[in-house]
N, C-alpha and C. Protein backbone atom coordinates (compact mmCIF):
# COMPACT_ATOMS: atom_id res chain seq x y z
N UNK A 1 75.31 108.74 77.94
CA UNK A 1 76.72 109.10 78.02
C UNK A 1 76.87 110.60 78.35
N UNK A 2 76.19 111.54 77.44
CA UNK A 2 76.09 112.81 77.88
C UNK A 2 75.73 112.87 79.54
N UNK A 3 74.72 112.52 80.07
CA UNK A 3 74.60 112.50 81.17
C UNK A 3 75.52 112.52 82.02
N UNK A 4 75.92 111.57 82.03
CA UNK A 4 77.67 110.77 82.86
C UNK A 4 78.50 112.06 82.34
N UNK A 5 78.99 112.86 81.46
CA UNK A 5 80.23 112.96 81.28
C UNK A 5 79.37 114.62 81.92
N UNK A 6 78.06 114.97 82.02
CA UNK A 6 77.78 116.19 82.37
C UNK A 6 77.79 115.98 83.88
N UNK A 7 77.86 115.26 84.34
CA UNK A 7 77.54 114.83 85.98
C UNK A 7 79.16 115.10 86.27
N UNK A 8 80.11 114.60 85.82
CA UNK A 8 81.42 114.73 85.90
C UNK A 8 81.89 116.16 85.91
N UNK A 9 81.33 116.70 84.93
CA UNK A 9 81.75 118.14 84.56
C UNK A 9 80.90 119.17 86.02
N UNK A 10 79.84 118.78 86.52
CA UNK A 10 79.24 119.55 87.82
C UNK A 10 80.12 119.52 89.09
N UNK A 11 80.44 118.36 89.41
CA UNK A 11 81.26 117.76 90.14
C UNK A 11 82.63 118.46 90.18
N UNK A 12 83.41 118.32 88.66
CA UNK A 12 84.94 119.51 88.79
C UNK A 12 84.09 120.43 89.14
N UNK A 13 83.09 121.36 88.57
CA UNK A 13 82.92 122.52 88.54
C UNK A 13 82.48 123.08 89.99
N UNK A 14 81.53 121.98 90.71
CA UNK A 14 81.26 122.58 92.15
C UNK A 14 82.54 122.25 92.96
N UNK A 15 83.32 121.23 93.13
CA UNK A 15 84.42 121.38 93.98
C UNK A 15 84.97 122.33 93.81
N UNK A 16 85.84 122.63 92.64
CA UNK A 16 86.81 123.87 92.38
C UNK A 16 86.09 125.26 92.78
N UNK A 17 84.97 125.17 92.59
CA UNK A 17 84.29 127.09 93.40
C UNK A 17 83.97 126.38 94.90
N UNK A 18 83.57 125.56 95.28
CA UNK A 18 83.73 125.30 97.01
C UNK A 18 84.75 125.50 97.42
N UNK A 19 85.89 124.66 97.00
CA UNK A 19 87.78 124.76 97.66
C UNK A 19 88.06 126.36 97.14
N UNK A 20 87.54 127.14 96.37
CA UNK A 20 88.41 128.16 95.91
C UNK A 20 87.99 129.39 97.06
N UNK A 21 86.78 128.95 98.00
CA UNK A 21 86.80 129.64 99.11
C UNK A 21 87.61 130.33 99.92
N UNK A 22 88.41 128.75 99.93
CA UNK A 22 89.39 128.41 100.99
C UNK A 22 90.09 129.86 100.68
N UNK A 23 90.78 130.22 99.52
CA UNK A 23 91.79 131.28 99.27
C UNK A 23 91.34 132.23 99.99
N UNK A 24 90.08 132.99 99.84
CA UNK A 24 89.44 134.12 100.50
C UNK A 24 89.65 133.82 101.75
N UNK A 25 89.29 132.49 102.78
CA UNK A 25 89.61 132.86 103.90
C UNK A 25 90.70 132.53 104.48
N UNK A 26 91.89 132.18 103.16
CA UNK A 26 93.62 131.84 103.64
C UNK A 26 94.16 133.92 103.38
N UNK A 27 92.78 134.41 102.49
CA UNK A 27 93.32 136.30 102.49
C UNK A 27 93.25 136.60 103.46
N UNK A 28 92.56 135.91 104.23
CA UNK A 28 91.54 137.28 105.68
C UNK A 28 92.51 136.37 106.33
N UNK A 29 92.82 135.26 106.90
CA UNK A 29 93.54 134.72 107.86
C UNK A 29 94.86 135.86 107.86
N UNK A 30 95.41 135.74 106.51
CA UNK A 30 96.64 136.86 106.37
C UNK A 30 96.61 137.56 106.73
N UNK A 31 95.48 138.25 106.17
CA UNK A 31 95.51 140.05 107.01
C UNK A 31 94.82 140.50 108.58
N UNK A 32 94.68 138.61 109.27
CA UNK A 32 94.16 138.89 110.43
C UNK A 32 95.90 139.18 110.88
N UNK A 33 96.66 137.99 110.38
CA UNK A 33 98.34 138.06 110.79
C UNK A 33 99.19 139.49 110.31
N UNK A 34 98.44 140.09 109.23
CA UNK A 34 99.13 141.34 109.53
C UNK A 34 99.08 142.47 110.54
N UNK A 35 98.10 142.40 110.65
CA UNK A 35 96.90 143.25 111.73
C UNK A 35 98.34 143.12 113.61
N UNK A 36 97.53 141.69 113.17
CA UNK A 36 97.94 141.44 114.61
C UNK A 36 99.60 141.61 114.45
N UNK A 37 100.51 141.59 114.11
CA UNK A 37 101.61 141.64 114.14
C UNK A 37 101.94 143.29 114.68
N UNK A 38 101.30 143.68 113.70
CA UNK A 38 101.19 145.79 114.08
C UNK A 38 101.12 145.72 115.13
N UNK A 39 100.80 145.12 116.14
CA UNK A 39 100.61 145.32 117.95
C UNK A 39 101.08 144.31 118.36
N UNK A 40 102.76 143.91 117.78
CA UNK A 40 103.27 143.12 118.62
C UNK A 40 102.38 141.52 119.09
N UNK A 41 101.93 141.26 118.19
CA UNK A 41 101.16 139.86 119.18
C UNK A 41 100.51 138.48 117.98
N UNK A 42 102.20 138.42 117.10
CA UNK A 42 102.02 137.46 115.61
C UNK A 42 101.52 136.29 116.62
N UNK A 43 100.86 135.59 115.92
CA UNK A 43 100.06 133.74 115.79
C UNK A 43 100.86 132.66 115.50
N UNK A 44 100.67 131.98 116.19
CA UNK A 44 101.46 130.86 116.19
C UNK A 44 101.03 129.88 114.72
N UNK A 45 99.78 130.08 114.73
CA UNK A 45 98.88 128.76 113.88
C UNK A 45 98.23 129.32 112.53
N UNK A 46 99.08 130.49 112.26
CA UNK A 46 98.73 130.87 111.01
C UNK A 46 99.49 130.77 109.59
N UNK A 47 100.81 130.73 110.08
CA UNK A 47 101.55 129.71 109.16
C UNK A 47 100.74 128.72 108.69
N UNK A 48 100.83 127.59 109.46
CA UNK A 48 100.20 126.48 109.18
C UNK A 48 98.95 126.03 108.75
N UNK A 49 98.34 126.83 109.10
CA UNK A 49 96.58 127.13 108.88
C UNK A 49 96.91 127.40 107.09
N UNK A 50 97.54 128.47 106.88
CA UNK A 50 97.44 129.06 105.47
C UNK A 50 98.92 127.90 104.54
N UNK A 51 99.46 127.19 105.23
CA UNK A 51 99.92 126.30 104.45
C UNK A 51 99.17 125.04 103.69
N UNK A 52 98.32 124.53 105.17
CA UNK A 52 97.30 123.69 104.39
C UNK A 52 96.21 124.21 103.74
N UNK A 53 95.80 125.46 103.58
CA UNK A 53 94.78 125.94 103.17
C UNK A 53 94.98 126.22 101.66
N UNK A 54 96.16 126.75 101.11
CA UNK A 54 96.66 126.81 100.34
C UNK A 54 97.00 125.02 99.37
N UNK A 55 97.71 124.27 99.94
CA UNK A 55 97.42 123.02 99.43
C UNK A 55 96.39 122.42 98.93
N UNK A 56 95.75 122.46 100.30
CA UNK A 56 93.91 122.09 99.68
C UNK A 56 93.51 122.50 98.42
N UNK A 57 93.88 123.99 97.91
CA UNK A 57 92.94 124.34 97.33
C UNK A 57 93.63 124.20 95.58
N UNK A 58 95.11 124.03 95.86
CA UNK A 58 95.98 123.87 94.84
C UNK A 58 95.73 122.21 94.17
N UNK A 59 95.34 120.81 95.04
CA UNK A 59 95.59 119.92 95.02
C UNK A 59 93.49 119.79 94.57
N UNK A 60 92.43 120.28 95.11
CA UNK A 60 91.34 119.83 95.07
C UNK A 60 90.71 121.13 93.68
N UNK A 61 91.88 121.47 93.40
CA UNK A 61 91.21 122.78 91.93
C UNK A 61 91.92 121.88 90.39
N UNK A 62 92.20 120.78 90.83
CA UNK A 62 93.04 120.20 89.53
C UNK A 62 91.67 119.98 88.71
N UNK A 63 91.34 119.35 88.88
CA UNK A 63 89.54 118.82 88.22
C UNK A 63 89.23 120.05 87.97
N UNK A 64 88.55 121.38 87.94
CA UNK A 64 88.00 122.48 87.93
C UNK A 64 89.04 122.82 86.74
N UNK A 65 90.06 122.97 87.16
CA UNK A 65 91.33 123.58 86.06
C UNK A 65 91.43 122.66 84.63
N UNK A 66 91.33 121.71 84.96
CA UNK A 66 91.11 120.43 83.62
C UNK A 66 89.74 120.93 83.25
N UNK A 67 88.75 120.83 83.89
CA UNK A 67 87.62 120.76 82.84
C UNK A 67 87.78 122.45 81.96
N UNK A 68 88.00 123.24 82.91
CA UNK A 68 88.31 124.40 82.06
C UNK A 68 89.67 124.49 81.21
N UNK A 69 90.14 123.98 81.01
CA UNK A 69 91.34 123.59 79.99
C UNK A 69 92.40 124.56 80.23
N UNK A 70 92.81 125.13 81.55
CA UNK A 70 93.57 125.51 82.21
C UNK A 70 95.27 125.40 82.78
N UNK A 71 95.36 124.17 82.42
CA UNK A 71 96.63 123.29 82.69
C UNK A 71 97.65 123.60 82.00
N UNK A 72 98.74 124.13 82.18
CA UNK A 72 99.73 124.12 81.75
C UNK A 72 100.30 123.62 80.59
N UNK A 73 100.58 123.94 79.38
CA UNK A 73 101.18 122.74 78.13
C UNK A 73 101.53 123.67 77.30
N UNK A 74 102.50 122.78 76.41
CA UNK A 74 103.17 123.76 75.35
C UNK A 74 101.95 123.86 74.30
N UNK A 75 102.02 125.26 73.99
CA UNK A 75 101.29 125.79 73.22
C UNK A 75 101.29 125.95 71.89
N UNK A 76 102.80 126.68 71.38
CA UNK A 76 103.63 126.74 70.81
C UNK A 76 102.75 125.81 69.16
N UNK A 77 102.73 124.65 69.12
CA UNK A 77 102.68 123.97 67.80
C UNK A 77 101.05 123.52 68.61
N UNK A 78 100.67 123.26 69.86
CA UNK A 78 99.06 122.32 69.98
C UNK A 78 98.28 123.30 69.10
N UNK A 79 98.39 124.69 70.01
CA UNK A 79 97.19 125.72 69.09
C UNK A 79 96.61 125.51 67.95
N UNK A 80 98.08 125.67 66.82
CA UNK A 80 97.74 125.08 65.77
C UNK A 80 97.52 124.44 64.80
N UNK A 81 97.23 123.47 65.84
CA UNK A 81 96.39 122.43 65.07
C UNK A 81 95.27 122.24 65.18
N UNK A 82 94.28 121.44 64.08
CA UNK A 82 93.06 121.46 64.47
C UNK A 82 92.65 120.94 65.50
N UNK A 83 91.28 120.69 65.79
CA UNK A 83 90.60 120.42 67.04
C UNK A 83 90.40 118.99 66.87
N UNK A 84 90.62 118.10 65.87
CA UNK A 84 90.76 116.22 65.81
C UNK A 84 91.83 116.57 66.38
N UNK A 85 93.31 116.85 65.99
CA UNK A 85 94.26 116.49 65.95
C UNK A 85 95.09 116.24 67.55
N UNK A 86 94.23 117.93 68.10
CA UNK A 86 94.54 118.17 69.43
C UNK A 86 94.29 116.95 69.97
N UNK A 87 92.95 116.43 70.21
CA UNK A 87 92.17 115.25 70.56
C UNK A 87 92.95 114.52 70.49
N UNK A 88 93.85 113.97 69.13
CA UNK A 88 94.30 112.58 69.24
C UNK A 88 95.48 112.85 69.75
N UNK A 89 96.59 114.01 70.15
CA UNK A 89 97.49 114.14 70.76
C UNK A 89 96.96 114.18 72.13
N UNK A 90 95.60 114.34 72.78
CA UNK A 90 95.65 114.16 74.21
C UNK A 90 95.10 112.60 74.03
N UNK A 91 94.24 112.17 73.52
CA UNK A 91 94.56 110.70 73.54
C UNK A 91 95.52 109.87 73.75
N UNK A 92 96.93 110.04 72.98
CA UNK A 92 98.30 109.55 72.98
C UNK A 92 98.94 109.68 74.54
N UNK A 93 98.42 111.57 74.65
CA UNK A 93 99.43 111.28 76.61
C UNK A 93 98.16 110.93 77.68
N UNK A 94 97.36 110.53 77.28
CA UNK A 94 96.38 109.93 78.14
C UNK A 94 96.76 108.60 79.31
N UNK A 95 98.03 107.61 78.56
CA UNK A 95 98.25 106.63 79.53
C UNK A 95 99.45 107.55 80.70
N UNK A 96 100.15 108.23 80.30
CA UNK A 96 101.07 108.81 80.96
C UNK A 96 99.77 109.96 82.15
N UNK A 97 99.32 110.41 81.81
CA UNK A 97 98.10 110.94 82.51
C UNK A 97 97.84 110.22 83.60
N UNK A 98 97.33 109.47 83.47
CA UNK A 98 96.16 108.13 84.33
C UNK A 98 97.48 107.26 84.78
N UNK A 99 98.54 106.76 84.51
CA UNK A 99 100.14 106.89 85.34
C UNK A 99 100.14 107.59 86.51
N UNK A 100 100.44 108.57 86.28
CA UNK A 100 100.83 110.05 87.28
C UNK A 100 99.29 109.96 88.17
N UNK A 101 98.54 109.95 87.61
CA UNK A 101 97.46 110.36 88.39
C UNK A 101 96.89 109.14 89.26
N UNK A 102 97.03 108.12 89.40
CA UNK A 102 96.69 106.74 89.68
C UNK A 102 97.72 106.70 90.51
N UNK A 103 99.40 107.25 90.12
CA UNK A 103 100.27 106.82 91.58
C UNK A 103 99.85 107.84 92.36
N UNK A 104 99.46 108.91 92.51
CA UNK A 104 99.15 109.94 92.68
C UNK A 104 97.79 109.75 93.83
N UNK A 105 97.34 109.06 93.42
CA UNK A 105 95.87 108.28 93.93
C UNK A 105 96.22 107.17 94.81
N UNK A 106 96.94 106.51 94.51
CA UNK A 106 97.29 105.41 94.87
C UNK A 106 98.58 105.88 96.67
N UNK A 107 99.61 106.58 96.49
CA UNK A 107 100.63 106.77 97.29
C UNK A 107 99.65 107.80 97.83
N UNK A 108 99.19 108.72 97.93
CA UNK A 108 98.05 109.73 98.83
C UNK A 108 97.69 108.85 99.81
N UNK A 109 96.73 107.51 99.21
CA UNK A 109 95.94 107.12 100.05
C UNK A 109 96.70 106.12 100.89
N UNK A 110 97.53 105.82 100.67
CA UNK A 110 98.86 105.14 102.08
C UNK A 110 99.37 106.27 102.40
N UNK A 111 99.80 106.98 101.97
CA UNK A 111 100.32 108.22 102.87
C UNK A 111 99.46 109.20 103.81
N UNK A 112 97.95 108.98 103.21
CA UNK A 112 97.11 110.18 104.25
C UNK A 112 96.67 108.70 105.09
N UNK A 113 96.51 107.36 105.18
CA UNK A 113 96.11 106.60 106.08
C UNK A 113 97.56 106.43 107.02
N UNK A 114 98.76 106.37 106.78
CA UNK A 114 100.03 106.21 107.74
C UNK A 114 99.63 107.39 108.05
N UNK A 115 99.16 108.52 108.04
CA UNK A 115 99.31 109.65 109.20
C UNK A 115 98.27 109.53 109.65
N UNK A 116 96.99 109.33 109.68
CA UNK A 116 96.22 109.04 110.51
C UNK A 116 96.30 108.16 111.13
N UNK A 117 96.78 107.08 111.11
CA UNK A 117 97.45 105.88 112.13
C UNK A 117 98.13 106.32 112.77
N UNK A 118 99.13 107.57 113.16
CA UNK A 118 100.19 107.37 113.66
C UNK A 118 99.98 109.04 114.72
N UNK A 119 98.82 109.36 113.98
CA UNK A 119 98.36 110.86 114.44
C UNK A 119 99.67 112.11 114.37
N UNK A 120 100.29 112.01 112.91
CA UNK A 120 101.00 112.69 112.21
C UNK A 120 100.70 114.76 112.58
N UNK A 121 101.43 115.15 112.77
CA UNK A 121 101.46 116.21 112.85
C UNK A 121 102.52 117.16 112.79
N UNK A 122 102.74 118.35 112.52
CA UNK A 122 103.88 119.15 112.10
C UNK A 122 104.48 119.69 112.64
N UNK A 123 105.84 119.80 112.85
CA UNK A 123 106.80 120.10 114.20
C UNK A 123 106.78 121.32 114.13
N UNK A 124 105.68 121.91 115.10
CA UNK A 124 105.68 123.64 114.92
C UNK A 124 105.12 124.25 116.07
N UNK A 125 105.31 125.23 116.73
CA UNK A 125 104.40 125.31 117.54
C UNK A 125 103.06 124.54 118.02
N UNK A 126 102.51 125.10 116.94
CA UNK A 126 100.70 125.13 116.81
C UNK A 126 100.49 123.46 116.55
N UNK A 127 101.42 122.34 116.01
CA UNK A 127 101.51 121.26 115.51
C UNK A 127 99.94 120.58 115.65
N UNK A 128 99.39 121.12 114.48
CA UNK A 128 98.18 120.61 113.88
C UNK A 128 97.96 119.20 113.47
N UNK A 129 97.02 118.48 113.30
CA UNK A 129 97.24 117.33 112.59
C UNK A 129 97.58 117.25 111.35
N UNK A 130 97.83 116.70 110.55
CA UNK A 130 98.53 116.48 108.78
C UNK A 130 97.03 115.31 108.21
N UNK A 131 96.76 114.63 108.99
CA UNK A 131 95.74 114.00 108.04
C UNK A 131 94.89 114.37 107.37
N UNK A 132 93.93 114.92 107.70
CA UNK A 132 92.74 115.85 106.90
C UNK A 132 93.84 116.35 105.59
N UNK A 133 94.86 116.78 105.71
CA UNK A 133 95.07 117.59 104.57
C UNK A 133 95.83 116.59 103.89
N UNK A 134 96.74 115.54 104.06
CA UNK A 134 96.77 114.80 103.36
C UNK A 134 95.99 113.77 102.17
N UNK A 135 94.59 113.32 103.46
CA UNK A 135 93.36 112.74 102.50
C UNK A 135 92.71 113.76 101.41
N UNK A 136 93.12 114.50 101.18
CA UNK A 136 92.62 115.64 99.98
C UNK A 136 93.51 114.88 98.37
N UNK A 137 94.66 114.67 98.68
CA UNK A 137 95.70 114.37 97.75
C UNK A 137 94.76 113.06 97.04
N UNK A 138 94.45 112.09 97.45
CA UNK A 138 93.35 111.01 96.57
C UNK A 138 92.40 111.48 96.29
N UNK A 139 91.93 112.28 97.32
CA UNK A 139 90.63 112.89 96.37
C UNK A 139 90.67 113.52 95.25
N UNK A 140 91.25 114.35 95.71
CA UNK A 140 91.97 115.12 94.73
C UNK A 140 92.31 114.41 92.89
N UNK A 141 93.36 113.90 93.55
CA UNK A 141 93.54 112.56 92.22
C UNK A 141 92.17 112.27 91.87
N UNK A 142 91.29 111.63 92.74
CA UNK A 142 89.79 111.01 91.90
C UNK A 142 89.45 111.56 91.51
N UNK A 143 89.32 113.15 91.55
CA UNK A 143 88.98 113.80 90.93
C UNK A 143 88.84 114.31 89.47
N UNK A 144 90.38 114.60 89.53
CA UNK A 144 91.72 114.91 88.28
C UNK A 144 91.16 113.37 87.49
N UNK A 145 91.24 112.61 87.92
CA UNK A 145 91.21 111.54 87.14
C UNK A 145 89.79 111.06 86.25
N UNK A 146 88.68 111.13 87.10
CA UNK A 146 87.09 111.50 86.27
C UNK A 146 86.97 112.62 85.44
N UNK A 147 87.87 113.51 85.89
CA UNK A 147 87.64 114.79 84.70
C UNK A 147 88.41 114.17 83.53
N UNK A 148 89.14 113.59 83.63
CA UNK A 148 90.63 113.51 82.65
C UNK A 148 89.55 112.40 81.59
N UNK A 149 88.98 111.18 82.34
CA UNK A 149 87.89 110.00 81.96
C UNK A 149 87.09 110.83 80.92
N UNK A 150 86.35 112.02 81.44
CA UNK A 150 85.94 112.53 80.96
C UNK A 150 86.21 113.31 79.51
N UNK A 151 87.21 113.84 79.53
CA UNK A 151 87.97 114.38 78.35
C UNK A 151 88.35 113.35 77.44
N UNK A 152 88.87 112.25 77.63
CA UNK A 152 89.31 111.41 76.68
C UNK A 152 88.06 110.70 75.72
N UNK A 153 87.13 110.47 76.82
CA UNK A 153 85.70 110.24 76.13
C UNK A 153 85.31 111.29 74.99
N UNK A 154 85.61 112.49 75.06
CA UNK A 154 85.41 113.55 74.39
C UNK A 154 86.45 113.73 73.35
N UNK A 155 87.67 113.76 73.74
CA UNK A 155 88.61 113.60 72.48
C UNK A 155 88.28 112.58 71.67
N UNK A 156 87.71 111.06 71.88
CA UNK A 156 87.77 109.55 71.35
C UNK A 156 86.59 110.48 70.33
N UNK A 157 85.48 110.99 70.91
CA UNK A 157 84.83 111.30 70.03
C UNK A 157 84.86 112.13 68.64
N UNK A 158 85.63 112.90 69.21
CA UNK A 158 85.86 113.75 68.16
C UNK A 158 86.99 113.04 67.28
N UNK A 159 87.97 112.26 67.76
CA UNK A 159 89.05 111.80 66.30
C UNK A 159 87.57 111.09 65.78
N UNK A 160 87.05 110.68 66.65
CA UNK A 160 86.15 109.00 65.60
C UNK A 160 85.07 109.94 64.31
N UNK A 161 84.39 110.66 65.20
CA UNK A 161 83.18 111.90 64.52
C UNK A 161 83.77 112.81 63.70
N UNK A 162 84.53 113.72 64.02
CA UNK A 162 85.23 115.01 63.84
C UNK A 162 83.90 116.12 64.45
N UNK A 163 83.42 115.87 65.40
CA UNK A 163 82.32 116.61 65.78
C UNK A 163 82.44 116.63 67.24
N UNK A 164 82.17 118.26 67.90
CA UNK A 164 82.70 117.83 69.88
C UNK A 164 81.28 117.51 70.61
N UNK A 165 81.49 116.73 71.05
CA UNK A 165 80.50 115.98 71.99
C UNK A 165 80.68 117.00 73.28
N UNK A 166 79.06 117.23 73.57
CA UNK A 166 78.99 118.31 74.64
C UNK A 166 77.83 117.44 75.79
């Protein structure tokens, strides 16, 4: 079991530092567009370039951000409580979790296959394709969603033990 739930945890952890690339070269794309603007001669395809680049990295860092316990939530009363208790309160929003994340998984992958059927692209100049960056959104989800597998395995343990399974 350790195995499995450490294989999971490599997996968030190498995607989220691979995609978090992307930012560094959605910086330099920027400051190629500032550059070039200073001499009169802005880019058509840099908008767009740094729109999906930015997505990507927002949509394929969910897993990375979960395993590091990063995510957004009221703080306020979780803090303090103990470390069972936390557990069995993420246990409880666990179906609402795997909900969201499953339609999430589910509408991606008809939505990034209708644009590749249809060779979807963005009314813009530069009008790039949309698929590639759409098929990120399920991955993405599969992702979010093995990490999440992962955590609940780990919370189950700890209400059942009172001890954290590493």
């Amino acid at each position: 079991m350790r195995r499995f739930l450490h294989t999971i945890d490599r997996i968030s952890e190498w995607s989220g530092k691979v995609f978090s690339w992307l930012l560094l070269l959605t910086a330099g794309i920027i400051s190629y567009e500032i550059f070039m603007r200073l001499f009169g001669r802005a880019q058509l395809w840099v908008f767009d370039i740094t729109l999906f680049s930015a997505g990507v990295v927002y949509v394929m860092g969910g897993a990375y951000t979960l395993l590091h316990n990063k995510h957004v939530k009221m703080d306020i009363l979780y803090t303090r409580l103990s470390p069972r208790m936390q557990a069995l309160i993420d246990l409880i929003t666990l179906p609402g979790f795997l909900v969201f994340c499953g339609i999430l998984f589910w509408m991606g992958g008809v939505r990034g296959w209708e644009s590749f059927l249809m060779k979807e692209t963005i009314y813009t100049a530069f009008q790039p394709p949309v698929w590639p960056v759409r098929w990120t959104i399920p991955l993405g989800a599969m992702l979010i969603i093995l990490q999440g597998l992962a955590k609940a395995i780990r919370d189950f343990h700890m209400v059942v033990k009172g001890e954290k399974l590493d």
